[in-house]
PDB file of N, CA and C in Angstrom:
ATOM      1  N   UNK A   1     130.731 -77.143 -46.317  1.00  0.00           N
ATOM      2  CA  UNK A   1     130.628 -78.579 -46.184  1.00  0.00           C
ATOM      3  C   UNK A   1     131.888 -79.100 -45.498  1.00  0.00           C
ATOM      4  N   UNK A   2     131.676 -79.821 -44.767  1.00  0.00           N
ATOM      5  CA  UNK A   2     133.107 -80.645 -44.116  1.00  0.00           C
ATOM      6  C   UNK A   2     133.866 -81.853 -45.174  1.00  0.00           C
ATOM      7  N   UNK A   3     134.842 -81.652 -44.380  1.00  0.00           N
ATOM      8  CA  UNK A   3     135.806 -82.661 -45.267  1.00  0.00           C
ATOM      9  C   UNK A   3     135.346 -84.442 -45.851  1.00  0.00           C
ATOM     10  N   UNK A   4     134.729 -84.570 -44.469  1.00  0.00           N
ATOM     11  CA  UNK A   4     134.657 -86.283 -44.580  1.00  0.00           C
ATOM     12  C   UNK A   4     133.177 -86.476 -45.371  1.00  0.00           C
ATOM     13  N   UNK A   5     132.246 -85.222 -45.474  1.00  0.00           N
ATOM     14  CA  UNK A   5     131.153 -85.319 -46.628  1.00  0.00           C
ATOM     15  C   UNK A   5     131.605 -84.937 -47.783  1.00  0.00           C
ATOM     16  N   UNK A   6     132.572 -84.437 -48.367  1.00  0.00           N
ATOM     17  CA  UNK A   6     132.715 -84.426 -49.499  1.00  0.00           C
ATOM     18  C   UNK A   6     133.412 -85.739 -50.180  1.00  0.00           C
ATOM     19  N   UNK A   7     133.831 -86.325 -49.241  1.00  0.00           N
ATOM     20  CA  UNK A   7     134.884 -87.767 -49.219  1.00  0.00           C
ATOM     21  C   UNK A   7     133.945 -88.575 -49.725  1.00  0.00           C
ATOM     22  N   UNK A   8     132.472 -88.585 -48.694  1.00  0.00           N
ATOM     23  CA  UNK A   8     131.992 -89.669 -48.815  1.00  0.00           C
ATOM     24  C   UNK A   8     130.954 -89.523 -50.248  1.00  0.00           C
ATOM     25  N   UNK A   9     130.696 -88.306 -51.061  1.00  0.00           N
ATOM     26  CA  UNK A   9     130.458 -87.748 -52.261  1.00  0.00           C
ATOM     27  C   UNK A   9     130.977 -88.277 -53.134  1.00  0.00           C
ATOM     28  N   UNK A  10     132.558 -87.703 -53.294  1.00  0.00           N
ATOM     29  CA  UNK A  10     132.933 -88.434 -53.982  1.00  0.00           C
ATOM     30  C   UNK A  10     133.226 -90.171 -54.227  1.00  0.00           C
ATOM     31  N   UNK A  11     133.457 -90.821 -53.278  1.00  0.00           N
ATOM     32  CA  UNK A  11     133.284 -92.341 -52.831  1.00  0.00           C
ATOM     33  C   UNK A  11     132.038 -93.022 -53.431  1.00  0.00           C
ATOM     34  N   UNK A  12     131.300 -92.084 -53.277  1.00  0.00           N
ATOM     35  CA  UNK A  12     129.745 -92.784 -54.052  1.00  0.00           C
ATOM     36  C   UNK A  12     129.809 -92.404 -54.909  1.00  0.00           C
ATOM     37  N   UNK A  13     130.122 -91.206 -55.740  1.00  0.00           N
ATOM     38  CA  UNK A  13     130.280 -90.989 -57.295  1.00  0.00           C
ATOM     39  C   UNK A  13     131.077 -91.998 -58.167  1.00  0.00           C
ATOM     40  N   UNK A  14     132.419 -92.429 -57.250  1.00  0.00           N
ATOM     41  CA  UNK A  14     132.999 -93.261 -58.196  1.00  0.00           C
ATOM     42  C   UNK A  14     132.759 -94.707 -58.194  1.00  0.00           C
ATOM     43  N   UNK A  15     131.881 -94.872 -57.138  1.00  0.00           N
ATOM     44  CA  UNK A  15     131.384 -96.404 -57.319  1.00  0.00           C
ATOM     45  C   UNK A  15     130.199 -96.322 -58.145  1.00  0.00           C
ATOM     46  N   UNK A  16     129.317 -95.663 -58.125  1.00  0.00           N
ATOM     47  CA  UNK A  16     128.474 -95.260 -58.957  1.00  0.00           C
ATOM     48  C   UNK A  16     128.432 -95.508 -60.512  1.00  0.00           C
ATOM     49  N   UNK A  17     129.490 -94.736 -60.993  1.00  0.00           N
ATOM     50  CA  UNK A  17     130.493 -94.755 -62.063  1.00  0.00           C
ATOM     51  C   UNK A  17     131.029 -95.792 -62.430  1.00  0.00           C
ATOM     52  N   UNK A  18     131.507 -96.650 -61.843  1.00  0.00           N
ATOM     53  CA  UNK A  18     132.427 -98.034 -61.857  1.00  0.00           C
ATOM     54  C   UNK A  18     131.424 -98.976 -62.174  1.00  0.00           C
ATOM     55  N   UNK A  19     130.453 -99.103 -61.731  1.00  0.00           N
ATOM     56  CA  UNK A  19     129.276-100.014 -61.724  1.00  0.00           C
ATOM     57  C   UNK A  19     128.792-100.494 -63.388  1.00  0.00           C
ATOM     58  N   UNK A  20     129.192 -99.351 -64.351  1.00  0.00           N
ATOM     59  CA  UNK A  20     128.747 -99.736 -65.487  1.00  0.00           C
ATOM     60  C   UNK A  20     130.036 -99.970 -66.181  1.00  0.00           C
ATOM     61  N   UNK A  21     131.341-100.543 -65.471  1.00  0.00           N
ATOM     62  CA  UNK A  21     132.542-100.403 -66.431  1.00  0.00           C
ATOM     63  C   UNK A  21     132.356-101.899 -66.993  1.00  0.00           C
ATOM     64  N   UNK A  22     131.857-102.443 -66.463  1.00  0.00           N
ATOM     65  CA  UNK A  22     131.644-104.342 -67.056  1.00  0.00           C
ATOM     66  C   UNK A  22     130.765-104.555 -68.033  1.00  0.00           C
ATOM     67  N   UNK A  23     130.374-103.697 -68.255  1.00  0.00           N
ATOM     68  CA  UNK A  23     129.696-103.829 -69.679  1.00  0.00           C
ATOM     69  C   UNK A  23     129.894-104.394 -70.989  1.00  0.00           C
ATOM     70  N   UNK A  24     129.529-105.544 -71.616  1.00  0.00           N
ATOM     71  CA  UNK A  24     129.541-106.000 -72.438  1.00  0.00           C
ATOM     72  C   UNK A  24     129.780-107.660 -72.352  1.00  0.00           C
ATOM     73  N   UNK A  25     130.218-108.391 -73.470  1.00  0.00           N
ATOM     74  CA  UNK A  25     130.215-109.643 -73.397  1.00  0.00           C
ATOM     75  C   UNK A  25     131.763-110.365 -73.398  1.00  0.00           C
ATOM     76  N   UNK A  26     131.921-110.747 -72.213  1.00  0.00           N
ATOM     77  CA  UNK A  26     133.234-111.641 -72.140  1.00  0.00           C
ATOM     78  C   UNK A  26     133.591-112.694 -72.906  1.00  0.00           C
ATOM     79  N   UNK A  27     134.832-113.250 -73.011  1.00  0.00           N
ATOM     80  CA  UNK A  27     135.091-114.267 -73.940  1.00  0.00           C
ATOM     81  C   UNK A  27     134.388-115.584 -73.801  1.00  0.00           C
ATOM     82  N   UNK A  28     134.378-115.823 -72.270  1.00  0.00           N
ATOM     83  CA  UNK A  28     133.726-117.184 -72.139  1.00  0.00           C
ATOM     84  C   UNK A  28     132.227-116.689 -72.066  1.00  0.00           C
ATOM     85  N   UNK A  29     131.889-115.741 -72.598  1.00  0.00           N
ATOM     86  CA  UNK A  29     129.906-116.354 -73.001  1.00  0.00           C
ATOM     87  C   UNK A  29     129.874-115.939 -74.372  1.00  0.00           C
ATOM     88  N   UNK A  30     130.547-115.823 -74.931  1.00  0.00           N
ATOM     89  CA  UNK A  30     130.862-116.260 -76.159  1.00  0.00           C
ATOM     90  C   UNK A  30     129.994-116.952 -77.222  1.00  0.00           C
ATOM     91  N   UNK A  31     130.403-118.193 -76.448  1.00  0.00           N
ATOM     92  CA  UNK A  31     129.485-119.878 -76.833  1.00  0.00           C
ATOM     93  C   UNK A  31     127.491-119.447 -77.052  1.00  0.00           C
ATOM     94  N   UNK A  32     127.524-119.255 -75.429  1.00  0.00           N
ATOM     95  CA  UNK A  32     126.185-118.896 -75.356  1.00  0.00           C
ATOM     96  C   UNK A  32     125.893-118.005 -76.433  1.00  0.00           C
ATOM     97  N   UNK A  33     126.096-116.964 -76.800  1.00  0.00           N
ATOM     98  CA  UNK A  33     125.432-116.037 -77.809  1.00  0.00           C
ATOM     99  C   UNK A  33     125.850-116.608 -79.219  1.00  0.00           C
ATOM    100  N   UNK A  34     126.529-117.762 -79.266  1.00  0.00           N
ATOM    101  CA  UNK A  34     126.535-117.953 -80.335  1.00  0.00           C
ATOM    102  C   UNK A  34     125.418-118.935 -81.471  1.00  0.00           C
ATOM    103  N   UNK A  35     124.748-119.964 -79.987  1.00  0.00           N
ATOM    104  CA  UNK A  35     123.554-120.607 -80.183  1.00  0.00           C
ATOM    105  C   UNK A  35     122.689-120.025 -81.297  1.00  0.00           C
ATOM    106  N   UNK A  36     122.490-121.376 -81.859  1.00  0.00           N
ATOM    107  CA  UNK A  36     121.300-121.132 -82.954  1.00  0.00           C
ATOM    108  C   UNK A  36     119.781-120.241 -82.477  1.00  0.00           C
ATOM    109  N   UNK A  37     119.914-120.655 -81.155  1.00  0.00           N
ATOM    110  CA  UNK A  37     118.594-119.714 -80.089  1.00  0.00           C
ATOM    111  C   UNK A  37     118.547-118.480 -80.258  1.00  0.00           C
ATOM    112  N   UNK A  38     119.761-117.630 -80.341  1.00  0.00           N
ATOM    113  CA  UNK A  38     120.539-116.314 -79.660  1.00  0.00           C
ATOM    114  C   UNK A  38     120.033-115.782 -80.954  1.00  0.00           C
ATOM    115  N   UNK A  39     119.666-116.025 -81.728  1.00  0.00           N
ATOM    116  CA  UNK A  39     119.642-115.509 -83.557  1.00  0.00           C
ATOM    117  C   UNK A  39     118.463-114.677 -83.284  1.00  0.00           C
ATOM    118  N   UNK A  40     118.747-113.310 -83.894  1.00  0.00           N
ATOM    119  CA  UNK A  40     117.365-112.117 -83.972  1.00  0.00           C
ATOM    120  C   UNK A  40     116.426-112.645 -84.681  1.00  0.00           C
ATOM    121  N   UNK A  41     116.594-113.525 -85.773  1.00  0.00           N
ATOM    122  CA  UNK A  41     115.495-114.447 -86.282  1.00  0.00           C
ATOM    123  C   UNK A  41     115.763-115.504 -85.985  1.00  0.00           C
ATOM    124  N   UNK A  42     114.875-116.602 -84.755  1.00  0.00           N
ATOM    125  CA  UNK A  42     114.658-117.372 -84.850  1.00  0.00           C
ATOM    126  C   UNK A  42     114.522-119.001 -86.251  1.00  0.00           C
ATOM    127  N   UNK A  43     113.857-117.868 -86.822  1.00  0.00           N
ATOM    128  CA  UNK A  43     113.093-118.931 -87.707  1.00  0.00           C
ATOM    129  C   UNK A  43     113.623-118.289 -89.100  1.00  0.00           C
ATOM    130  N   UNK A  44     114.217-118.535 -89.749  1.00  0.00           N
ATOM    131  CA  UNK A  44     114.781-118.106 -91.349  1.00  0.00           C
ATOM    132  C   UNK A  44     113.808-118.136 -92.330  1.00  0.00           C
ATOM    133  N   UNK A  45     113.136-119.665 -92.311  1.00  0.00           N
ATOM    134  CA  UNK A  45     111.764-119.540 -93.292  1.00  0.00           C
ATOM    135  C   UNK A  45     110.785-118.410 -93.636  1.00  0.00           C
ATOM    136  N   UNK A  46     110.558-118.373 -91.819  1.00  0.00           N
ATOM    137  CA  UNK A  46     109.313-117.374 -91.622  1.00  0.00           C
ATOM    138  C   UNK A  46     110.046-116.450 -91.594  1.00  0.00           C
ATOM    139  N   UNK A  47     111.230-115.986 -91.614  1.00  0.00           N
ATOM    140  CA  UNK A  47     111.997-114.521 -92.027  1.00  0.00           C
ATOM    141  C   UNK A  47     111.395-114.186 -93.590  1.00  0.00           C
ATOM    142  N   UNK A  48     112.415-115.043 -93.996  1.00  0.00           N
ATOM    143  CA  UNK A  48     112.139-115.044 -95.844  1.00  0.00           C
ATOM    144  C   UNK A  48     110.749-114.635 -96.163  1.00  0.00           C
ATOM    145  N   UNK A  49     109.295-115.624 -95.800  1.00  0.00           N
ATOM    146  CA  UNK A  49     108.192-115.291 -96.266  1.00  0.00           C
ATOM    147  C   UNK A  49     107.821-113.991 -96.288  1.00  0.00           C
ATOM    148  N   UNK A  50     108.640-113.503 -94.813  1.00  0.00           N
ATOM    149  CA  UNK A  50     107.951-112.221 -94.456  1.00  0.00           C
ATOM    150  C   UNK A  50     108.394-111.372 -95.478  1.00  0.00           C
ATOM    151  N   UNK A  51     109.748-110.969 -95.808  1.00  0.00           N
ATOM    152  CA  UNK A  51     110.489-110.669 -96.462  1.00  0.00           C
ATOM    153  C   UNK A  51     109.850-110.239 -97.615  1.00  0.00           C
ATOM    154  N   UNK A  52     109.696-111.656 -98.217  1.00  0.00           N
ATOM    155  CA  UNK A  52     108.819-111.818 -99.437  1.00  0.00           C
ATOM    156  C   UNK A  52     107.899-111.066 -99.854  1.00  0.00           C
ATOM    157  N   UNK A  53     106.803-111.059 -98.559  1.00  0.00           N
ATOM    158  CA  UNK A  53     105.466-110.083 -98.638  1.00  0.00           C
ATOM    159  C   UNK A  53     105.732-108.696 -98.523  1.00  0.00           C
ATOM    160  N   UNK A  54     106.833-108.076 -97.868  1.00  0.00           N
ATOM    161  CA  UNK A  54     107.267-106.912 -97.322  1.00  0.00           C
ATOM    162  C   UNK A  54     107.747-106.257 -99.310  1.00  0.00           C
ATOM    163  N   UNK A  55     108.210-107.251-100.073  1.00  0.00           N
ATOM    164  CA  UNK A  55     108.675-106.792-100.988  1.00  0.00           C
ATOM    165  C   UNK A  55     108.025-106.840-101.883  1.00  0.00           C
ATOM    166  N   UNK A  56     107.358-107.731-102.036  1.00  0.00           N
ATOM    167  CA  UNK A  56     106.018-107.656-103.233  1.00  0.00           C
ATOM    168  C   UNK A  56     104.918-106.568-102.647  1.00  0.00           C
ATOM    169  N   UNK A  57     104.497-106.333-101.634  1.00  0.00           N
ATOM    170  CA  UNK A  57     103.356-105.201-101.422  1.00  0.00           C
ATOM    171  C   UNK A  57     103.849-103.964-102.940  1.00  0.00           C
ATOM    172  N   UNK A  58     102.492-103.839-103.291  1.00  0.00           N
ATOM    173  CA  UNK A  58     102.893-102.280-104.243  1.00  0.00           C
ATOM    174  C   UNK A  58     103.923-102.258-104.770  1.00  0.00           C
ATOM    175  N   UNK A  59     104.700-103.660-105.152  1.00  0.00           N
ATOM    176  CA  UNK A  59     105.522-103.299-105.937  1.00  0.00           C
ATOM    177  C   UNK A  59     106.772-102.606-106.039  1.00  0.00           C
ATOM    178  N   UNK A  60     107.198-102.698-104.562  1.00  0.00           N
ATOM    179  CA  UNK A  60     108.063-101.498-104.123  1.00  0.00           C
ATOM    180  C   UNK A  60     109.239-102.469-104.106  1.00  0.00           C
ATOM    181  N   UNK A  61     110.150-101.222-103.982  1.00  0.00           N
ATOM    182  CA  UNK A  61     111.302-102.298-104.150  1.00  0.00           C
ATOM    183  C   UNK A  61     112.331-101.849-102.702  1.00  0.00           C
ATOM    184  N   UNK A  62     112.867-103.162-101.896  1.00  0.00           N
ATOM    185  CA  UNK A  62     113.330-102.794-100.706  1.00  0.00           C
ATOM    186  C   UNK A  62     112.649-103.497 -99.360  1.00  0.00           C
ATOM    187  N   UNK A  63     111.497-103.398 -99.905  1.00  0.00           N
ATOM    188  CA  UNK A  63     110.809-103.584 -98.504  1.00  0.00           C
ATOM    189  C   UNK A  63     110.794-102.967 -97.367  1.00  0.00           C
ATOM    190  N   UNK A  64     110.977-103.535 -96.133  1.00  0.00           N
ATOM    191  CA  UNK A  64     110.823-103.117 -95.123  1.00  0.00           C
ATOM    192  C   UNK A  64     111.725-101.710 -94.673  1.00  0.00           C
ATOM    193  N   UNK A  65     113.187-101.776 -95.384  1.00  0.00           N
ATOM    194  CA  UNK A  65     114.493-101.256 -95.046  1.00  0.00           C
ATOM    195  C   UNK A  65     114.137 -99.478 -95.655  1.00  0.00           C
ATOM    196  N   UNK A  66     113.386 -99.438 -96.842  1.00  0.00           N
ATOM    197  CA  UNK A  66     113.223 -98.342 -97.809  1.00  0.00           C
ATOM    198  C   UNK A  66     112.157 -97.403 -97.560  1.00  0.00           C
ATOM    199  N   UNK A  67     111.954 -96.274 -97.656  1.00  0.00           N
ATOM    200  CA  UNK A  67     110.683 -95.611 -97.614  1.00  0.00           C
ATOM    201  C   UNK A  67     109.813 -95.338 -98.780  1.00  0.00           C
ATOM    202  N   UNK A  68     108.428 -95.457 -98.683  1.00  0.00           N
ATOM    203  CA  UNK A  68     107.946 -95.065-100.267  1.00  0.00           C
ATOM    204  C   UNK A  68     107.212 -96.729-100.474  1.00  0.00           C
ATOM    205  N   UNK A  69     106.606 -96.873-101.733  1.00  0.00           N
ATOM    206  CA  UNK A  69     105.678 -97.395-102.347  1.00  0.00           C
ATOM    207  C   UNK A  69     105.657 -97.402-103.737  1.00  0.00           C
ATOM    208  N   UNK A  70     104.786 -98.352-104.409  1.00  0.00           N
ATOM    209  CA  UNK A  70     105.164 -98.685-105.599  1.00  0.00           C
ATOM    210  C   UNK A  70     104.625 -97.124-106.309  1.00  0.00           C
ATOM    211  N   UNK A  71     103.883 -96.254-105.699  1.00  0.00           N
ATOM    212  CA  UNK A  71     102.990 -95.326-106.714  1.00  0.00           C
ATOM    213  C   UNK A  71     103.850 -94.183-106.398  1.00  0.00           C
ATOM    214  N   UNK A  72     105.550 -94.151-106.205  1.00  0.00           N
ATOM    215  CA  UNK A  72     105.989 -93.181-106.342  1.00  0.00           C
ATOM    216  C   UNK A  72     106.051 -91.869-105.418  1.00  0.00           C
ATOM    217  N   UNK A  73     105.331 -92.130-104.737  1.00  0.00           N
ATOM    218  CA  UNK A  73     105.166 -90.739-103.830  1.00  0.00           C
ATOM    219  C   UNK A  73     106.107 -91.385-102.171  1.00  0.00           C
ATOM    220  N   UNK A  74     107.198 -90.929-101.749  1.00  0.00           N
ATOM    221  CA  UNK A  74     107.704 -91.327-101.316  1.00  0.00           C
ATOM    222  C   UNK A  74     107.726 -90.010 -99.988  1.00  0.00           C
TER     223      UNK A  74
END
């Protein structure tokens, strides 16, 4: 291989590479993710209800988070 193709190899490897170094959330958007919108639950009520039902089924205890059922066989 010649010199100026391995140049231009590596040149694209490290931009390549670089491309994902900005990753994540800066100070000034901040604000934005902090919005009542931005929330994995929307709605708290209709969290809770769900909640509710997730934990009363069979009697189990945990709900959604736990494996298994009220009849023990897990």
């Amino acid at each position: 291989m010649n010199k100026t193709f391995k140049l231009s190899i590596i040149t694209i490897s490290v931009l390549v590479a670089s491309g994902c170094s900005s990753l994540g959330v800066e100070p000034w958007e901040r604000d934005l993710l902090a919005k009542k919108q931005m929330a994995l639950t929307s709605s708290p009520l209709d969290a809770a209800l769900d909640d509710h039902i997730y934990f009363s089924k069979e009697a189990s205890s945990g709900g959604r988070s736990f494996a298994g059922g009220g009849c023990g066989c897990n």
